[in-house]
Protein backbone atom coordinates (compact mmCIF):
# COMPACT_ATOMS: atom_id res chain seq x y z
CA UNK A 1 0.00 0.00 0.00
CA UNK A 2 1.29 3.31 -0.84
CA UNK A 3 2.07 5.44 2.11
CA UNK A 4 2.50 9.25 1.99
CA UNK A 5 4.51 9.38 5.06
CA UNK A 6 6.87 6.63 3.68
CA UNK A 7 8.43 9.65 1.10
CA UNK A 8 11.48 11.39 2.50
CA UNK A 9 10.28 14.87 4.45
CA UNK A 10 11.75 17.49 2.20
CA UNK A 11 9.61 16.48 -0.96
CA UNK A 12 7.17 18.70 1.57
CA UNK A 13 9.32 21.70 1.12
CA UNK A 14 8.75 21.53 -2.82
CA UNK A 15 5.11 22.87 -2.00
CA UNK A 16 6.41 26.65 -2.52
CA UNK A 17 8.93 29.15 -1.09
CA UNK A 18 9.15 31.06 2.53
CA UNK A 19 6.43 33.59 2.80
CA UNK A 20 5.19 36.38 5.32
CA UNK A 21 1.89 37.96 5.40
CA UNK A 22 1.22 40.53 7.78
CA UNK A 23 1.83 39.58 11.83
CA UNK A 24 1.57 36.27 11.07
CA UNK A 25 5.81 35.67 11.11
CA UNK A 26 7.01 33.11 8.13
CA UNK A 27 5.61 30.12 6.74
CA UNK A 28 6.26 26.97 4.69
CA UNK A 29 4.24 25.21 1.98
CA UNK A 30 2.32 28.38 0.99
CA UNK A 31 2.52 28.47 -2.84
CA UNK A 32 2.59 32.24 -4.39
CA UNK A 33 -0.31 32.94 -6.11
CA UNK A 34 1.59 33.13 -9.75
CA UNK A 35 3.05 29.81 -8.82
CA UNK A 36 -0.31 28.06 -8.66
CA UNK A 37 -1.36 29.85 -12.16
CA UNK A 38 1.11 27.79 -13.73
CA UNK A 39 0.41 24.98 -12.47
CA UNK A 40 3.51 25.00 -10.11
CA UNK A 41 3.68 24.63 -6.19
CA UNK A 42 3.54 20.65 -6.87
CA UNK A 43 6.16 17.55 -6.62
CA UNK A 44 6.58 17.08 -9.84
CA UNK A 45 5.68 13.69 -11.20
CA UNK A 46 4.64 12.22 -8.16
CA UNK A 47 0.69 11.77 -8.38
CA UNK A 48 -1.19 11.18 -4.90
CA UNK A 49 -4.05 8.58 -4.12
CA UNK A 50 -7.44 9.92 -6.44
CA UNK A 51 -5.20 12.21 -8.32
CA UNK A 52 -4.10 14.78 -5.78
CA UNK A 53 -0.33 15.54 -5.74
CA UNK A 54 2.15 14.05 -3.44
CA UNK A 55 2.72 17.20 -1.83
CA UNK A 56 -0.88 18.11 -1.00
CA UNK A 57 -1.29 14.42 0.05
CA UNK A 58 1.27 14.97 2.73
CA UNK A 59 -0.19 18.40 3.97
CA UNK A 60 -3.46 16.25 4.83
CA UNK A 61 -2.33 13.38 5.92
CA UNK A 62 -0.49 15.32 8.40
CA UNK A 63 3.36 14.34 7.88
CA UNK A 64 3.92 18.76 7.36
CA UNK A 65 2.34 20.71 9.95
CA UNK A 66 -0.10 23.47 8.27
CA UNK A 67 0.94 26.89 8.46
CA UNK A 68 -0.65 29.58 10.45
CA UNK A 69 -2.81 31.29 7.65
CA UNK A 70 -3.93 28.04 6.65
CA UNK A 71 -5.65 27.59 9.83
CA UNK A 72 -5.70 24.61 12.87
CA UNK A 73 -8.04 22.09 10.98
CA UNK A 74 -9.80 19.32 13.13
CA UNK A 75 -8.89 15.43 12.56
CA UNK A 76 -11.28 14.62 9.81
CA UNK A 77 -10.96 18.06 8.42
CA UNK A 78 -8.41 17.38 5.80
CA UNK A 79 -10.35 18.61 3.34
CA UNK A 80 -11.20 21.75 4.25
CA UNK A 81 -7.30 22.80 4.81
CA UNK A 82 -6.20 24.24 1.85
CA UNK A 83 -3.43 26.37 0.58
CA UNK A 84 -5.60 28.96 -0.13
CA UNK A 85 -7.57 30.51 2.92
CA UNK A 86 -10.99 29.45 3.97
CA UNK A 87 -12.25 32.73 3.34
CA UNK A 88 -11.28 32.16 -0.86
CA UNK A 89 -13.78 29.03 -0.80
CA UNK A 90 -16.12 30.71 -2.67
CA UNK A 91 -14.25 33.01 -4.54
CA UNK A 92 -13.97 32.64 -8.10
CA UNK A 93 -10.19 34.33 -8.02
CA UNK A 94 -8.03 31.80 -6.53
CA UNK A 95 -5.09 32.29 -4.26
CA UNK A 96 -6.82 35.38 -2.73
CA UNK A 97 -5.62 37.16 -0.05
CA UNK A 98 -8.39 37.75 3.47
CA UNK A 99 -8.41 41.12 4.50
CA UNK A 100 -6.06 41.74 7.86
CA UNK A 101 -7.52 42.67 11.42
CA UNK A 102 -5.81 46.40 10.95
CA UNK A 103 -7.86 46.67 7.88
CA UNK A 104 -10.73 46.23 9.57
CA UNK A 105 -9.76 48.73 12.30
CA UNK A 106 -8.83 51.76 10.40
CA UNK A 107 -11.62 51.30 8.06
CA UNK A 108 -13.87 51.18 11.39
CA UNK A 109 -12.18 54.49 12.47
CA UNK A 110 -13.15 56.15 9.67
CA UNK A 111 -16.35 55.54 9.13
CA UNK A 112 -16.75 56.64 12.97
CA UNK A 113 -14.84 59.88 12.09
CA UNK A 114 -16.48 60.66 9.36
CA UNK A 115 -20.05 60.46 11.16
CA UNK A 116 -19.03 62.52 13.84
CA UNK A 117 -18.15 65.29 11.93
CA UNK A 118 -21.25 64.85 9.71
CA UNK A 119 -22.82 64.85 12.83
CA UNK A 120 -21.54 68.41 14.35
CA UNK A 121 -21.67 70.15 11.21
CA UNK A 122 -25.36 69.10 10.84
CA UNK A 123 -25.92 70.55 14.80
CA UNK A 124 -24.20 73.58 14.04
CA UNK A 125 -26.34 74.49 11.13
CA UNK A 126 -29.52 73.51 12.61
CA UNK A 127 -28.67 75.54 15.61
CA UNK A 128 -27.98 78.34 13.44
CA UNK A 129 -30.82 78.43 11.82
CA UNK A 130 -33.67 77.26 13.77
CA UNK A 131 -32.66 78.87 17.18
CA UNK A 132 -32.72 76.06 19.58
CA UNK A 133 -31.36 77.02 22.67
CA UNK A 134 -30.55 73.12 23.53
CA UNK A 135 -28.95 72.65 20.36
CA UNK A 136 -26.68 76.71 20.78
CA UNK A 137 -25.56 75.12 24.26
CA UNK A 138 -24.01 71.98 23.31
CA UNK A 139 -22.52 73.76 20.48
CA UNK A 140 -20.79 76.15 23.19
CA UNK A 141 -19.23 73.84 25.34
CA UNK A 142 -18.36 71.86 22.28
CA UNK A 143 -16.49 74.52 20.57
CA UNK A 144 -14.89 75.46 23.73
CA UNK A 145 -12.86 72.33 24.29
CA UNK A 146 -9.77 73.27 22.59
CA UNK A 147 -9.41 76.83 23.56
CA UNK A 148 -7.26 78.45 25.76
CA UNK A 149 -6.21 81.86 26.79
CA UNK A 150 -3.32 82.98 28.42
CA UNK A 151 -2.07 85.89 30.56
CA UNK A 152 1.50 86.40 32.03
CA UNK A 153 2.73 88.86 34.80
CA UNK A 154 3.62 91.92 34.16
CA UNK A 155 6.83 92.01 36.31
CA UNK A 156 7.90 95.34 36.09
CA UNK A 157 4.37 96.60 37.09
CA UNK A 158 4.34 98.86 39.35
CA UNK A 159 7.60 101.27 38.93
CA UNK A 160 6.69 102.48 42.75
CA UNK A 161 6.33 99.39 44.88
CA UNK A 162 7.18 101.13 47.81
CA UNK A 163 3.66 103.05 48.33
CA UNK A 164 1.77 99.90 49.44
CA UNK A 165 2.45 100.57 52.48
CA UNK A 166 -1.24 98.45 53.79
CA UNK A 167 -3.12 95.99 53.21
CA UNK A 168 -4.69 95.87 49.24
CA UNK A 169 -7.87 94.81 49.52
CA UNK A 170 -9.60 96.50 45.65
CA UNK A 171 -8.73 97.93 42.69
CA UNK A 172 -10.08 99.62 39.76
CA UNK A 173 -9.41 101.03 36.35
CA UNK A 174 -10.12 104.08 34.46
CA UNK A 175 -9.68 103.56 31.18
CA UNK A 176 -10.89 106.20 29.73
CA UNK A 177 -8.02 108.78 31.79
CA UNK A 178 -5.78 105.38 31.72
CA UNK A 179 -5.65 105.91 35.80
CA UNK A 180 -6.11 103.05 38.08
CA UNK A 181 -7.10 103.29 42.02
CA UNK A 182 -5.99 100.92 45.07
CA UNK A 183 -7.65 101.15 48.37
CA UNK A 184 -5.62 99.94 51.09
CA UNK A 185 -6.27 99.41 54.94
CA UNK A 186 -3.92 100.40 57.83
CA UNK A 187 -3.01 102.91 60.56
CA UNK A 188 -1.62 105.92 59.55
CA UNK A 189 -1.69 105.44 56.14
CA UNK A 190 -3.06 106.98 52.44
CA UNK A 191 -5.64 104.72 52.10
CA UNK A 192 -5.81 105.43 48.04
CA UNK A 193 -3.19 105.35 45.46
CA UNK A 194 -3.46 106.63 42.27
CA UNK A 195 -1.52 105.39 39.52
CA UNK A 196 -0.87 105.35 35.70
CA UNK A 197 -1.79 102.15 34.12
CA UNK A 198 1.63 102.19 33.26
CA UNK A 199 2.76 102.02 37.11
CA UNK A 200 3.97 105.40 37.37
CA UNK A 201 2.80 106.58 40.74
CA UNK A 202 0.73 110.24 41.10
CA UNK A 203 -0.99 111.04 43.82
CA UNK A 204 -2.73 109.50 47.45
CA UNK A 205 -5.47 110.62 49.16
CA UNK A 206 -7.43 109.96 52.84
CA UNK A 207 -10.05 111.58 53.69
CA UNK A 208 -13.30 110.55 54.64
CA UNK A 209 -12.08 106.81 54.11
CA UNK A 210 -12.06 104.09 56.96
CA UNK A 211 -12.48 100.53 55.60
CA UNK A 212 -12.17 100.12 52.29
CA UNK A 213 -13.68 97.34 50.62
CA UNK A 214 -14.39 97.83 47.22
CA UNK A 215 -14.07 100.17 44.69
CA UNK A 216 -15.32 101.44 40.77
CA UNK A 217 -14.53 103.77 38.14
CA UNK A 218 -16.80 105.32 36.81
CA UNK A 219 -15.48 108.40 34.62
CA UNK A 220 -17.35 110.05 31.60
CA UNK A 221 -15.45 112.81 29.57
CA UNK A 222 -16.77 115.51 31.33
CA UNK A 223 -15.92 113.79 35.23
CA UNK A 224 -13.35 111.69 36.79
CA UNK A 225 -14.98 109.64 39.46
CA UNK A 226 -14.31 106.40 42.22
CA UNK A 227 -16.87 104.70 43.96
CA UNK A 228 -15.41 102.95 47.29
CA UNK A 229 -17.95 100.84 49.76
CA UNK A 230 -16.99 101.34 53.28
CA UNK A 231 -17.72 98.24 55.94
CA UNK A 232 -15.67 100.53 58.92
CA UNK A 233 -17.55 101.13 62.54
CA UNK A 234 -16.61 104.75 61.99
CA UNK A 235 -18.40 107.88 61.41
CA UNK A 236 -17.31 107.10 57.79
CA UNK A 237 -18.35 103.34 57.93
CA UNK A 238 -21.11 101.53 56.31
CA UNK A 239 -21.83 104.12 53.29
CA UNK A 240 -20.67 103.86 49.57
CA UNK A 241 -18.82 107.24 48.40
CA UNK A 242 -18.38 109.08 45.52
CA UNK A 243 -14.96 110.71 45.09
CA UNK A 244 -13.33 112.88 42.33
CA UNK A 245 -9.91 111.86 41.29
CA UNK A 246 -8.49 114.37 43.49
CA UNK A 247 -10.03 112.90 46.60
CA UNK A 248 -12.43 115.33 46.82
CA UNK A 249 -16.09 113.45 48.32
CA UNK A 250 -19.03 114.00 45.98
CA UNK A 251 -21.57 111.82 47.29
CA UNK A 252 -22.48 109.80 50.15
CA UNK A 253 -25.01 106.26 49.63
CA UNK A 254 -26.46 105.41 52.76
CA UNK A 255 -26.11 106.40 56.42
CA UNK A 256 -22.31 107.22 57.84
CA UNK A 257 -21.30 105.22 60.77
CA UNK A 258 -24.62 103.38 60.87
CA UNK A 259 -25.75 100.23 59.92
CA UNK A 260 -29.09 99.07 59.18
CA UNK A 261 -31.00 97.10 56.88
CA UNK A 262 -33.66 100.11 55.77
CA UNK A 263 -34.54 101.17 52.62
CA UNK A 264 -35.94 104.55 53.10
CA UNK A 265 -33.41 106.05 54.31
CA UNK A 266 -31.20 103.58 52.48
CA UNK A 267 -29.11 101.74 54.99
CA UNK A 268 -25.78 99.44 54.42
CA UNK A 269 -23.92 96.56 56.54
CA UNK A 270 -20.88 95.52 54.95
CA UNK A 271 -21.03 96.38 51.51
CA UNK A 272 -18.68 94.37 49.83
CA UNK A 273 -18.81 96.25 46.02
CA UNK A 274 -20.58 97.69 43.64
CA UNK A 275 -20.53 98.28 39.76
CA UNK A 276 -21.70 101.67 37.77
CA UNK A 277 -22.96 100.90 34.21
CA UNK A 278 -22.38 104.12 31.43
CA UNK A 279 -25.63 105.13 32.01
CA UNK A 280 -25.28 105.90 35.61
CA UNK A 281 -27.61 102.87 37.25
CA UNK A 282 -25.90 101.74 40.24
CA UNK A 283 -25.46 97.52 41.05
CA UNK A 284 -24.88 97.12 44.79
CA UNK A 285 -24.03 93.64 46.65
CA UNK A 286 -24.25 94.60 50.20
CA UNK A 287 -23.09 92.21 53.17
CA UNK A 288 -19.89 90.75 53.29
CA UNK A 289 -20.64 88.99 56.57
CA UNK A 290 -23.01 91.36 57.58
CA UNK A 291 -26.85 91.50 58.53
CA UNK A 292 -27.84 91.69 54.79
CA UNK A 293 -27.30 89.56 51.53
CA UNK A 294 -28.93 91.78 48.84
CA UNK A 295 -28.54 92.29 45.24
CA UNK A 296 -29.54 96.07 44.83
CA UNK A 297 -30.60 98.38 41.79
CA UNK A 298 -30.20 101.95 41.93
CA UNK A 299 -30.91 104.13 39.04
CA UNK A 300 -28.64 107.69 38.21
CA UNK A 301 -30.65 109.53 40.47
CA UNK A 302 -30.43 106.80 43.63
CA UNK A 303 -34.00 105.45 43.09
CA UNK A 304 -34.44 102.21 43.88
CA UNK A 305 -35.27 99.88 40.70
CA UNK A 306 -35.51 96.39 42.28
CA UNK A 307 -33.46 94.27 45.06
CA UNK A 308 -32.63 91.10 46.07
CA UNK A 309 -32.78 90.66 49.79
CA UNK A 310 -32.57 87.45 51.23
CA UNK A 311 -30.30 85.30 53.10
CA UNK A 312 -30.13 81.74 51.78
CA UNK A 313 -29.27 79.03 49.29
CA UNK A 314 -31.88 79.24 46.61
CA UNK A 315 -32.53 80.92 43.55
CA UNK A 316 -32.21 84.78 44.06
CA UNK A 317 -30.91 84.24 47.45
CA UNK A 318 -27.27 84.85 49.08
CA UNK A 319 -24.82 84.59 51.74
CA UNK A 320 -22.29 86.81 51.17
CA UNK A 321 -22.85 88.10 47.66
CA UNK A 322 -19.06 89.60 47.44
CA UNK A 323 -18.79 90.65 43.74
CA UNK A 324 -20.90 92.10 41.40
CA UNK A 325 -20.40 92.73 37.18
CA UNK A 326 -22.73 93.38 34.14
CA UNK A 327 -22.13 92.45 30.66
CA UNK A 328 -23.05 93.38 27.25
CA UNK A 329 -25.92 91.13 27.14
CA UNK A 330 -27.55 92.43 29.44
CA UNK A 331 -26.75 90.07 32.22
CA UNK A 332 -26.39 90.47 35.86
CA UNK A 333 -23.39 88.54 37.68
CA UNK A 334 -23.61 88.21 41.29
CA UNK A 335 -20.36 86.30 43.23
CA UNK A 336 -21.99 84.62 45.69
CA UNK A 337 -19.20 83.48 47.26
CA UNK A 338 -20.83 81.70 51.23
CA UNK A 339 -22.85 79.60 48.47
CA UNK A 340 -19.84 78.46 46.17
CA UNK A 341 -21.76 79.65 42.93
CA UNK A 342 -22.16 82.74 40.45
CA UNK A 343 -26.17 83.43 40.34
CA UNK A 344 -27.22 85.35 36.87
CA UNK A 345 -30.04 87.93 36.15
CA UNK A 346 -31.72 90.19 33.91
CA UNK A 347 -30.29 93.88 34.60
CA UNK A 348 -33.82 95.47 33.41
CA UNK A 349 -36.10 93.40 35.39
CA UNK A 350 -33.92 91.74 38.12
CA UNK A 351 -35.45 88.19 36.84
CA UNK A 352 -33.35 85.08 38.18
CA UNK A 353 -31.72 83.82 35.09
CA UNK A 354 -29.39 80.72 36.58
CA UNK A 355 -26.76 79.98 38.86
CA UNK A 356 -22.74 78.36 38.19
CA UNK A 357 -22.23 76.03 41.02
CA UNK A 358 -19.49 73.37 39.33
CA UNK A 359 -16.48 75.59 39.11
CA UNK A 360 -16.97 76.22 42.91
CA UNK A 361 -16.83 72.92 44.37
CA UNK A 362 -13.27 73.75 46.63
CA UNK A 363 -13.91 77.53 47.27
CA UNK A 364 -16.00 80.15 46.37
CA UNK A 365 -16.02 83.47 44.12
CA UNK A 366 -14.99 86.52 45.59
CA UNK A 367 -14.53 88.58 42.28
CA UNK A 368 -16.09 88.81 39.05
CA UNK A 369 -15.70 90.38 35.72
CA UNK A 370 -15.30 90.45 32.03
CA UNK A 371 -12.75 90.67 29.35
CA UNK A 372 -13.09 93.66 27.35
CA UNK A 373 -14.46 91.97 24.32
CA UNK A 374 -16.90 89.58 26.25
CA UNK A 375 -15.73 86.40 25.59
CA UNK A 376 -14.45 85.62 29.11
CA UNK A 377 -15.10 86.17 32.48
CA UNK A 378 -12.49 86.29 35.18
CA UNK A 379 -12.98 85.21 38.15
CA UNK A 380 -10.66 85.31 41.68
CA UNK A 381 -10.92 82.33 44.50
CA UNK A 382 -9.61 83.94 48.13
CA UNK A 383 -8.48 81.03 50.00
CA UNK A 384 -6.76 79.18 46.67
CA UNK A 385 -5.10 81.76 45.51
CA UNK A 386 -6.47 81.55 41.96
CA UNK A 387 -7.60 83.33 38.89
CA UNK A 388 -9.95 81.52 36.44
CA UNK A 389 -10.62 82.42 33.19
CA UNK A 390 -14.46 80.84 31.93
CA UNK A 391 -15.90 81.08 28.56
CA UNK A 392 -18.90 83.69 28.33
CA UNK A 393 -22.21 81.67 27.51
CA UNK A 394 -23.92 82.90 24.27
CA UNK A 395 -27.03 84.80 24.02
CA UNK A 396 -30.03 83.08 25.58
CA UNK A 397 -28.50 80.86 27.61
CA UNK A 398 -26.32 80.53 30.87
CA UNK A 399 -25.26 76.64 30.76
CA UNK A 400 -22.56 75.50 32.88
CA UNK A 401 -19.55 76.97 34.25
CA UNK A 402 -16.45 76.37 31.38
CA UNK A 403 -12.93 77.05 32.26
CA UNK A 404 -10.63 78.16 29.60
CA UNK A 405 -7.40 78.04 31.63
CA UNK A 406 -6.37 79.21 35.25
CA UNK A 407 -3.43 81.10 36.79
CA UNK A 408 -1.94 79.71 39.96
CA UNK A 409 -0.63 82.31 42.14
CA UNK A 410 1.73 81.44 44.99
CA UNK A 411 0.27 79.97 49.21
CA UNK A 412 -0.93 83.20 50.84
CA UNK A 413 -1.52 85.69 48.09
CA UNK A 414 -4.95 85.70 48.28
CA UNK A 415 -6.29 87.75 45.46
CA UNK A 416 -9.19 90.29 46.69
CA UNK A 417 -10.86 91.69 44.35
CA UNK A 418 -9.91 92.56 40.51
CA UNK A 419 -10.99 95.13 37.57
CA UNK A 420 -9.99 94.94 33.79
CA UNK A 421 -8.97 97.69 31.54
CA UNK A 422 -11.15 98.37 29.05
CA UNK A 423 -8.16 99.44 26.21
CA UNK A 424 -5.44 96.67 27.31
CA UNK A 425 -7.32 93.89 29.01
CA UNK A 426 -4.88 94.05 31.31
CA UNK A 427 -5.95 92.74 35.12
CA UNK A 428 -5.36 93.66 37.93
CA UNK A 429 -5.10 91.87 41.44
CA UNK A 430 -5.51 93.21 44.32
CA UNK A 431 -4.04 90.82 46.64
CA UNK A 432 -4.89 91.22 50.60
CA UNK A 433 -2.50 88.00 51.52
CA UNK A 434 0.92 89.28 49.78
CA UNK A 435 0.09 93.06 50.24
CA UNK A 436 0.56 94.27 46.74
CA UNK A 437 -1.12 94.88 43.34
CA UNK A 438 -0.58 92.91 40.82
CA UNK A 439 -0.85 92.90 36.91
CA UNK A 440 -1.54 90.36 33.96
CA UNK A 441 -1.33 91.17 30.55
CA UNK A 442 -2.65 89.16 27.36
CA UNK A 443 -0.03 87.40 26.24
CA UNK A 444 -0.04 88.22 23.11
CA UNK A 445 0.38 91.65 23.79
């Protein structure tokens, strides 16, 4: 009886040459393709039992191992393990080739890609076009992902140093006269400095001044003017005053040396800060640990428009509102800083709009405002000694909290309160912690 294994062992290796396909390492007995065209990949001469070469005779009757793209047939299964792979059965184009796992992958990844970006594009035109507000808010914090802004310190800011001489508690900016004003606290001391946005030093005044808290800027071309809130137990304390550049006290909000919650007369306890829009209406947070938490409206001539009064943690309700901005939208921004959030309303009607609570979830905001052009708000945390910088939500819609990027500042600095300049979009930091005022500048300026 003829036996297959009974031929010597390298009539096997007469199958075909060495050959590699793709991380699968080398193989023997795989004829090339061209090979089996010609009728080649054989041992010539040497016919097998029912016709079938010696060579594939061997490969089934197991005397040569099959290779690794040739698959781990079953006993019995001899006639399924061919040279060509199980995936060419029913091919008409012989010696085929099976398409490789990384094939599979990348063509996987792209088809993915390319429906996600179908995918946006089609949101951002629909949102465009048929005003969703769902649709504008996912676009925001979509298109916010990859941004980033950055400031760096301006270290030759101030050119005086020397004149802090107290503690810096608030600062503020006059852009339009390019002057900017720091109230500091101490004995025996100019409580405000006045210098050049440049850091060139001017002038410092004292009078009527006992605790300074917070301060504004709020010049026209025909008046220089500073707004500081006063939380001293003096006969100066508890008012907010208006000053002339000079020093010079123009008006007095609320009752001197007394405290009170009233609102006819109009009484303070702590007011923390206040901000002045062009038109002369007056934004007040009042109580900075204090016996009030209000949100107030003045208008130009100190009539009252509509408040916020009460101590709490819902909607339209405070402890220690600490900061207080406005932007071009129309939008009211309140630092509630006791209740770790940012609360939002309308500045015509005094409406609740929303609230940021998941920037806040170490520390509170103790300052608030925005970057000349609107796009950002910057905001100061006391206790960490940090600025963050948070994308402006669009039109319509407050969302969630976004941060852009942040600015560590070193243990102990403890940054105050801040103010912007209109022109540069420069800040700067007052910083009660390191005694000093500090500036950032866009860095690509």
């Amino acid at each position: 009886m003829w036996a297959p294994s009974s031929w010597p062992t390298a009539a096997v290796f007469s199958v075909g040459p060495l050959s590699r396909r793709e991380g699968r390492g080398w193989s023997l007995g795989q004829p090339r393709a061209r090979d089996r065209r010609r009728g080649r990949g054989r041992a010539p001469g040497i016919p097998g039992p029912g016709g079938r070469s010696f060579a594939r005779a061997a490969l089934l009757s197991g005397s040569q191992t099959p290779s690794a793209e040739e698959g781990r047939s079953e006993p019995g299964a001899g006639a399924r393990s061919r040279a060509a792979p199980a995936c060419c059965e029913n091919r008409r184009t012989r010696g085929c080739r099976p398409p490789s796992a990384s094939c599979f992958v990348m063509a996987r990844f792209w088809l993915c890609a390319g429906g996600a970006v179908f995918f946006l594009a089609f949101l951002v035109l629909h949102s465009r076009f048929s005003g969703s507000s769902v649709l504008r808010e996912f676009i925001f914090q979509i298109s916010w992902r990859t941004e980033e802004i950055l400031y760096r310190l301006d270290v030759g800011w101030p050119k005086h140093s020397e004149y802090f001489t107290g503690t810096t508690f608030c600062v503020a900016v006059d852009s339009l006269n390019g002057l900017l004003y720091i109230a500091q606290r101490g004995d025996n001391i100019q409580k405000v400095l006045v210098f050049t946005e440049d850091g060139y030093f001017l002038r410092a005044w004292n009078y009527t001044v006992d605790t300074p808290h917070g301060m504004f800027a709020a010049s026209t071309l025909y008046e220089q003017s500073i707004w500081i809130t006063d939380v001293g137990n003096g006969s100066f304390g508890h008012t907010i005053k208006k000053y002339n550049s000079f020093g010079d006290l123009v008006q007095v909000l609320g009752t001197p040396g007394k405290k009170g919650t009233g609102l006819n007369p109009l009484q303070f306890d702590n007011p923390a800060e206040l901000y002045v829009e062009d038109t002369g209406d007056i934004y007040i947070v009042d109580g900075d640990g204090g016996l009030n938490n209000r949100l107030i409206k003045l208008s130009q001539d100190f009539m009252m428009l509509w408040l916020h009064g009460e101590n709490g943690t819902g909607p339209a309700k405070f402890n220690i509102p600490h900061s207080v901005t406005v932007d071009s939208s129309g939008r009211v921004w309140v630092a509630d800083r006791g209740n770790k959030r940012i609360q939002v309303f309308d500045k015509d009607t005094g409406v609740w709009l929303g609230a940021w609570n998941n920037c806040f979830t170490e520390e509170g905001p103790s300052s608030v405002r925005f970057t000349p052009d609107g796009k950002y708000l910057i905001i100061a945390q006391l206790n960490l000694s940090r600025l963050l910088f948070v994308a402006a939500p669009p039109v319509g819609s407050i969302g969630y909290c976004s941060v852009i990027s942040s600015i560590q500042l070193a243990d102990q600095v403890l940054p105050h309160l801040l103010d912007i300049s209109g022109k540069t979009g420069a800040i700067y930091v007052a910083e009660i912690g390191a005694k000093q005022v500090q500036k950032y500048v866009p860095l690509k300026s």
